[in-house]
C-alpha atoms as a PDB file:
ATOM      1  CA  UNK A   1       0.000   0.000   0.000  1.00  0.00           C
ATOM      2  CA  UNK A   2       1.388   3.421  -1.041  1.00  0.00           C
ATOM      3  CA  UNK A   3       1.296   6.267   2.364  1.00  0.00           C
ATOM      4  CA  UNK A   4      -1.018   8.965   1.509  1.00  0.00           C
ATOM      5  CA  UNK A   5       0.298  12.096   1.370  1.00  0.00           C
ATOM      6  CA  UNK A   6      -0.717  14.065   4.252  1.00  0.00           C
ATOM      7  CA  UNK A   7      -0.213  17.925   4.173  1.00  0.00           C
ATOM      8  CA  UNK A   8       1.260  18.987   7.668  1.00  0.00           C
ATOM      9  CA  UNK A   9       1.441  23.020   8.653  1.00  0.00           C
ATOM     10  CA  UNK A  10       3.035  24.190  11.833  1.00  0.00           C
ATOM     11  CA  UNK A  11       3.375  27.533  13.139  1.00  0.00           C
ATOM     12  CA  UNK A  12       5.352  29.340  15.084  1.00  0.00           C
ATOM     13  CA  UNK A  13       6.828  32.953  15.871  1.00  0.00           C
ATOM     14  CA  UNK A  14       8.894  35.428  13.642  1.00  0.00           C
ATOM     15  CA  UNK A  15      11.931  37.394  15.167  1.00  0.00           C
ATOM     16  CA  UNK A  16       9.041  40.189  16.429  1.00  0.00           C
ATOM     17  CA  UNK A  17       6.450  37.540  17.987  1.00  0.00           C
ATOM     18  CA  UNK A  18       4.211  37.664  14.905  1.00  0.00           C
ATOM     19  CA  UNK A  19       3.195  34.246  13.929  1.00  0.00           C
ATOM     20  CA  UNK A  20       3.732  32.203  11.409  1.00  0.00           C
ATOM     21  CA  UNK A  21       3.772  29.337   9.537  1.00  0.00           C
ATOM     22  CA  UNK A  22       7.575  27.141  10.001  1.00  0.00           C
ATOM     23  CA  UNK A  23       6.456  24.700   7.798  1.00  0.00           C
ATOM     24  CA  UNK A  24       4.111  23.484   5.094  1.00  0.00           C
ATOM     25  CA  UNK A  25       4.328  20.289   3.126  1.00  0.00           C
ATOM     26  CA  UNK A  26       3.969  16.189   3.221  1.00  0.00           C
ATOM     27  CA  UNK A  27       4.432  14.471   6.267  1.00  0.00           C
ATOM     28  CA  UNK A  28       8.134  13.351   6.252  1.00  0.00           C
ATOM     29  CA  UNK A  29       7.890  11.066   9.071  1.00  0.00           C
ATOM     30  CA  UNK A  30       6.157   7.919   7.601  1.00  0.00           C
ATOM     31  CA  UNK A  31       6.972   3.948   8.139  1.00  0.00           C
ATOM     32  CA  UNK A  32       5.342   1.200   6.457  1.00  0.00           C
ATOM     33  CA  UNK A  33       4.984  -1.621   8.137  1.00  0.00           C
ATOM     34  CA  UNK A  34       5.647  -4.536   6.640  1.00  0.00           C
ATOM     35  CA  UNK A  35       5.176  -7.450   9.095  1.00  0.00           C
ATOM     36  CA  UNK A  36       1.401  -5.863   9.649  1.00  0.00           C
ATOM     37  CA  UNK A  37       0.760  -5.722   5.700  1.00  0.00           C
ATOM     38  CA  UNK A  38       1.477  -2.553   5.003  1.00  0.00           C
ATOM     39  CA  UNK A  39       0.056  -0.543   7.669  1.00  0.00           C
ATOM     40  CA  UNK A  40       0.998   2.740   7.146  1.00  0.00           C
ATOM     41  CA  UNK A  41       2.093   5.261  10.196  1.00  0.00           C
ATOM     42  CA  UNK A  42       2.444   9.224   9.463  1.00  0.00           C
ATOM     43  CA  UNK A  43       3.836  10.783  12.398  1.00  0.00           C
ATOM     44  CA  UNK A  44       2.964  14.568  12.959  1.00  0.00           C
ATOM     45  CA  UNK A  45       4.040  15.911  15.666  1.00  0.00           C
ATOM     46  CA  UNK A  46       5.265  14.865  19.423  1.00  0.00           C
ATOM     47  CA  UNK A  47       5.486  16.440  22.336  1.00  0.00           C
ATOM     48  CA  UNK A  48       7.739  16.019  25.337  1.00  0.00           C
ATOM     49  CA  UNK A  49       6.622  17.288  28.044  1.00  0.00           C
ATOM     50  CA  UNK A  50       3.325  18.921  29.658  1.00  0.00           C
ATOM     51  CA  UNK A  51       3.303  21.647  29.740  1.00  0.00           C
ATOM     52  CA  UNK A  52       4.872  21.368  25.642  1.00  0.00           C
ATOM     53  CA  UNK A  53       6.973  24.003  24.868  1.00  0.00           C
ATOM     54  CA  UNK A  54       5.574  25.850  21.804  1.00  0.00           C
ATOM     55  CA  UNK A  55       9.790  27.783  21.526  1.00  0.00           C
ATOM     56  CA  UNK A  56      11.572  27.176  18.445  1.00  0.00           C
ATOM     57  CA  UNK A  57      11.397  26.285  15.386  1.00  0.00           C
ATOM     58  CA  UNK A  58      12.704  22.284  15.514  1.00  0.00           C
ATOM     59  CA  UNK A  59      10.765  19.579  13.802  1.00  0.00           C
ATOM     60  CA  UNK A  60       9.399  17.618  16.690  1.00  0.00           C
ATOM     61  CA  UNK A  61       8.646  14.914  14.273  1.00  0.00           C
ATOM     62  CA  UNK A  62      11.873  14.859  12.564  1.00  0.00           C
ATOM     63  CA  UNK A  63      12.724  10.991  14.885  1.00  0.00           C
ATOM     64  CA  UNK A  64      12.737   7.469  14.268  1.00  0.00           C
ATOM     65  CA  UNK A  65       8.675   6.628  14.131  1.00  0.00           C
ATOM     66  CA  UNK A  66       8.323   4.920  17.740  1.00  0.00           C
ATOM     67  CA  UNK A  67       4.670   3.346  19.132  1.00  0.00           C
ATOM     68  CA  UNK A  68       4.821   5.372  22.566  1.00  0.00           C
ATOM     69  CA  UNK A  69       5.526   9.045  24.036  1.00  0.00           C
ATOM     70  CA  UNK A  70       7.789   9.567  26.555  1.00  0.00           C
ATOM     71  CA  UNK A  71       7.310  10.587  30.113  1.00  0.00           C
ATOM     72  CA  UNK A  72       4.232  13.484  29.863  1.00  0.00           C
ATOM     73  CA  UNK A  73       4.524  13.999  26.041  1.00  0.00           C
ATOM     74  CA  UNK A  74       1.762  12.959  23.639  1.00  0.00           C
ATOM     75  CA  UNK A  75       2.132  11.957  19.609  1.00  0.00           C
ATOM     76  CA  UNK A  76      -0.150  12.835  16.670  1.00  0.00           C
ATOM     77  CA  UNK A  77      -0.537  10.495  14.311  1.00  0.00           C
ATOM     78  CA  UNK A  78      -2.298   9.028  11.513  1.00  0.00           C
ATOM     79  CA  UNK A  79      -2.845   5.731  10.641  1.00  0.00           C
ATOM     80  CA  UNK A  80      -3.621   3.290   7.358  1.00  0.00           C
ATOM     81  CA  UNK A  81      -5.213   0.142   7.926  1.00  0.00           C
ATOM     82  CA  UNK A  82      -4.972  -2.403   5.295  1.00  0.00           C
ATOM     83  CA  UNK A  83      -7.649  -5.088   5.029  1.00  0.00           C
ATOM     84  CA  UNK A  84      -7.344  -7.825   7.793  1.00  0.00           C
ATOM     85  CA  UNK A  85      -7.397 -10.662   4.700  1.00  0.00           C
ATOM     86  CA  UNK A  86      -4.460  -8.977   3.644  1.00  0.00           C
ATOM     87  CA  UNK A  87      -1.543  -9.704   6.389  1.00  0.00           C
ATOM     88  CA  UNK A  88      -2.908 -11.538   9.492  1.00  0.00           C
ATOM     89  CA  UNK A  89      -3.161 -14.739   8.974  1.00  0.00           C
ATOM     90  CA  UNK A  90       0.832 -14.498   7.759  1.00  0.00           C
ATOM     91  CA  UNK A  91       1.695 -11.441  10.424  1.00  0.00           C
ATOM     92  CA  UNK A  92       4.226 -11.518  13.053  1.00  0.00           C
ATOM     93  CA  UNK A  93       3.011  -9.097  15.707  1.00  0.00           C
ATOM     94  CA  UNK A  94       6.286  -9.495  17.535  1.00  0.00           C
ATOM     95  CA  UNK A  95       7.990  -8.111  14.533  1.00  0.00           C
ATOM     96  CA  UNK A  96       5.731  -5.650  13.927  1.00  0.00           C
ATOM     97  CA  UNK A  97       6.005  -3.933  17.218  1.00  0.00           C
ATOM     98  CA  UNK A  98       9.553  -4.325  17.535  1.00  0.00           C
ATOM     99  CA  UNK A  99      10.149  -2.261  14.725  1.00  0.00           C
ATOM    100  CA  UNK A 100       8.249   0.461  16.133  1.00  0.00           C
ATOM    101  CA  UNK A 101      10.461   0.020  19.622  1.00  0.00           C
ATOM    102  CA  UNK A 102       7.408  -1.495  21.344  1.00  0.00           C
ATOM    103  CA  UNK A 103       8.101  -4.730  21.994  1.00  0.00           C
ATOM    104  CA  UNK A 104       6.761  -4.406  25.451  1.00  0.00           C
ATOM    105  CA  UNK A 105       3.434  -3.275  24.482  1.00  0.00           C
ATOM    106  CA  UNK A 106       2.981  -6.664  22.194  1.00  0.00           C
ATOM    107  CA  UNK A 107       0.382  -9.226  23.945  1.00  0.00           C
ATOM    108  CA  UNK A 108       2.965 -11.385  25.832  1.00  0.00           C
ATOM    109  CA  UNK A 109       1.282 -14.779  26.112  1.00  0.00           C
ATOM    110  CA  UNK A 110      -0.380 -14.665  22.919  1.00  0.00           C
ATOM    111  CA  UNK A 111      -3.514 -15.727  24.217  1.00  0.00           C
ATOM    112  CA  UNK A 112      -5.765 -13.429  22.535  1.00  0.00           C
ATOM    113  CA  UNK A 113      -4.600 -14.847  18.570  1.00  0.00           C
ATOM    114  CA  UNK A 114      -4.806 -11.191  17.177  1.00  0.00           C
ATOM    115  CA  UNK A 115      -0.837 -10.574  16.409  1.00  0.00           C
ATOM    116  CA  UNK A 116      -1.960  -7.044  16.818  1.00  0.00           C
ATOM    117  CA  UNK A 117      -3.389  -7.306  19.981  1.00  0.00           C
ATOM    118  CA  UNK A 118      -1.033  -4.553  22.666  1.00  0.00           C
ATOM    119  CA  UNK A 119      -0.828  -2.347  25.730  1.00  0.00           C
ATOM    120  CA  UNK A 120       0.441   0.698  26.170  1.00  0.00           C
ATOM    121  CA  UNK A 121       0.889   2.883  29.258  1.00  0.00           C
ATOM    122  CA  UNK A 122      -1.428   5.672  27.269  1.00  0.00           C
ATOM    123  CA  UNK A 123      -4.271   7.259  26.809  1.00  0.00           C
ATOM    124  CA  UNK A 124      -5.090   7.131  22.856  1.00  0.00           C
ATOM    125  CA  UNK A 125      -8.080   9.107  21.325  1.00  0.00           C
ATOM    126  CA  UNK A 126      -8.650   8.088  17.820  1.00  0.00           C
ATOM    127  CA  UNK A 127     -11.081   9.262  15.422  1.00  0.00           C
ATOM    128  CA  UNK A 128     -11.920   7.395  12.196  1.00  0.00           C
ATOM    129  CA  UNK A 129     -11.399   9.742   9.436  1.00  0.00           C
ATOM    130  CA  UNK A 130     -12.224   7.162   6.382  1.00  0.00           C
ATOM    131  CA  UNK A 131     -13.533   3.639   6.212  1.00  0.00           C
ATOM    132  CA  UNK A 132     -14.505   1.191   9.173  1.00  0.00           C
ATOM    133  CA  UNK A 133     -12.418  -0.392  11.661  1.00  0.00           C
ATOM    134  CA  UNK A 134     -13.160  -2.702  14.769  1.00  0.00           C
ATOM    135  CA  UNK A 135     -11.827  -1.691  18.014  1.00  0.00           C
ATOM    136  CA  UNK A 136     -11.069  -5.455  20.133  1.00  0.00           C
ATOM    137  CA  UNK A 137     -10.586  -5.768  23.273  1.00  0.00           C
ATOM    138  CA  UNK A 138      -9.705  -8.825  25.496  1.00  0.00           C
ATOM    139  CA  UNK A 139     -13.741  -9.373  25.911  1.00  0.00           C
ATOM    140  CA  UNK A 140     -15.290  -7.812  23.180  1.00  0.00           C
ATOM    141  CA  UNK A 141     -15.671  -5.661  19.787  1.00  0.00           C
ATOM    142  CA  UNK A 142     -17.096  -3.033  18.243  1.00  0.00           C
ATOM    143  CA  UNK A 143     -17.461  -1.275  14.889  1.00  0.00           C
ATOM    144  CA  UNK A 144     -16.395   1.893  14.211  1.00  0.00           C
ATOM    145  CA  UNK A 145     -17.320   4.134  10.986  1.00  0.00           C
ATOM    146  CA  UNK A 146     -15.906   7.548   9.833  1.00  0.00           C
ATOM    147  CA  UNK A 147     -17.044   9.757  12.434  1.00  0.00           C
ATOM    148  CA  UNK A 148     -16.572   7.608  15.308  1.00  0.00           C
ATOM    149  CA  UNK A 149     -14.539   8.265  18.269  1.00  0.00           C
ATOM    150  CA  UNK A 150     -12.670   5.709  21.014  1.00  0.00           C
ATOM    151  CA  UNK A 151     -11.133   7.023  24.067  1.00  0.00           C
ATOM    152  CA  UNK A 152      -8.755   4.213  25.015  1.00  0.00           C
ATOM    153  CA  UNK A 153      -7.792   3.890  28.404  1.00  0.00           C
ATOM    154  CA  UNK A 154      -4.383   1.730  28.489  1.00  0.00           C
ATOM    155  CA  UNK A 155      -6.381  -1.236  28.053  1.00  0.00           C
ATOM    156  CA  UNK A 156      -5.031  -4.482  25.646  1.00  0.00           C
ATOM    157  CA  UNK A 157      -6.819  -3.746  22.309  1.00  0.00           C
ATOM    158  CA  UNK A 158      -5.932  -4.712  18.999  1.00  0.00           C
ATOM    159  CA  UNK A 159      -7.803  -3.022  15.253  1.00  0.00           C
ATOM    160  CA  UNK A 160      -9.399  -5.239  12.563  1.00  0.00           C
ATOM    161  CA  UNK A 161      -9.913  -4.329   9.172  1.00  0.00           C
ATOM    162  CA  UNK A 162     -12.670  -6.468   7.959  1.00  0.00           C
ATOM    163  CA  UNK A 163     -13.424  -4.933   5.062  1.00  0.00           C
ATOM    164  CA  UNK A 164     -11.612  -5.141   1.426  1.00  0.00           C
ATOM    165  CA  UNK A 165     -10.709  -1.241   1.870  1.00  0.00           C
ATOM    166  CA  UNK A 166      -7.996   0.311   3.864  1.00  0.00           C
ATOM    167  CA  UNK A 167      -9.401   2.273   6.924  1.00  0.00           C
ATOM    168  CA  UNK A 168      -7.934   5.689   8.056  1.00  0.00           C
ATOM    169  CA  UNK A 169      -7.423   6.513  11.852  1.00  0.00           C
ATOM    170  CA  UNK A 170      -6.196   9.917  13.193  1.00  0.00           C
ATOM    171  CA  UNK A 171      -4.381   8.979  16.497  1.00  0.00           C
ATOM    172  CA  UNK A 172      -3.861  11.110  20.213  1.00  0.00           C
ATOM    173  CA  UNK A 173      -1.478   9.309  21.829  1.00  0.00           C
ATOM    174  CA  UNK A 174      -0.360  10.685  25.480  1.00  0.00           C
ATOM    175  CA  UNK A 175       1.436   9.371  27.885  1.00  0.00           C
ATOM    176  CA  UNK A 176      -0.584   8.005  31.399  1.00  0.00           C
ATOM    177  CA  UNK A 177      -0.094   6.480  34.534  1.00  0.00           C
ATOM    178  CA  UNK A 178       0.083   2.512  34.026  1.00  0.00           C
ATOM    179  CA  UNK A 179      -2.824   0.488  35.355  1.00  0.00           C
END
């Protein structure tokens, strides 16, 4: 699957303390992820720290693409789903999160058979922006359509494409106390 070009502005401050924009173009900050059939992540923009410091003029998204923020810092990202039929029944999820420097966050034991199924010490708000996507947990599912919001909570959750369509997810991710 080829990353959609996503146009990214950011503003800042000129030299008097008028604003600006610092930057407008594509995305740079894309992976592909093979070992998950495709899946396509466009990083936007992290943050470090809360309160973020809005100083500068640095490309906070200018980093290796990584599955987590760090200690009180949030990431905005966005998300390409490719069709379930299309890599899980081949897909190694330990793989998969490994190359995003999750490995942790990968479901340990296995148990739930969804080599996408993770954990993260976050809260994530995502909001489908095209197609329809399941949100799994451990003990249930649900569908989600363009539209649709999911506040999730640090909970083990996995996404399932079960349509013939890629499905487009714009992605919160900040950093929480672990459960």
């Amino acid at each position: 699957m080829a990353a959609k070009k996503i146009r990214r502005l950011v503003t800042g401050h000129d030299s008097n303390g008028k604003s600006n924009f610092t930057m407008d173009g594509d995305a740079p900050n894309v992976q592909i992820m093979d070992a998950m059939g495709g899946l396509v992540v466009t990083d936007l923009w992290e943050t470090y720290d809360s309160p973020a410091d809005n100083s500068g003029e640095a490309d906070n998204a200018d980093r290796p693409v990584h599955l987590e923020p760090g200690p009180r810092g949030n990431i905005f990202r966005i998300v390409e789903f490719p069709p379930d039929s299309a890599w899980k029944d081949d897909a190694d999820g330990a793989e998969a999160f490994a190359q995003m420097q999750a490995s942790h966050a990968a479901d340990s034991d296995g148990s739930s058979g969804d080599p996408g199924m993770h954990k993260t010490n976050t809260v994530d708000y995502a909001l489908v922006l095209e197609g329809e996507i399941w949100a799994v947990m451990d003990t249930d599912e649900r569908l989600m359509k363009a539209g649709d919001v999911l506040i999730q909570r640090g909970t083990n959750h996995a996404w399932a494409n079960k349509t013939e369509t890629n499905a487009t997810v714009m992605f919160v991710l900040s950093d929480a106390i672990p459960i």
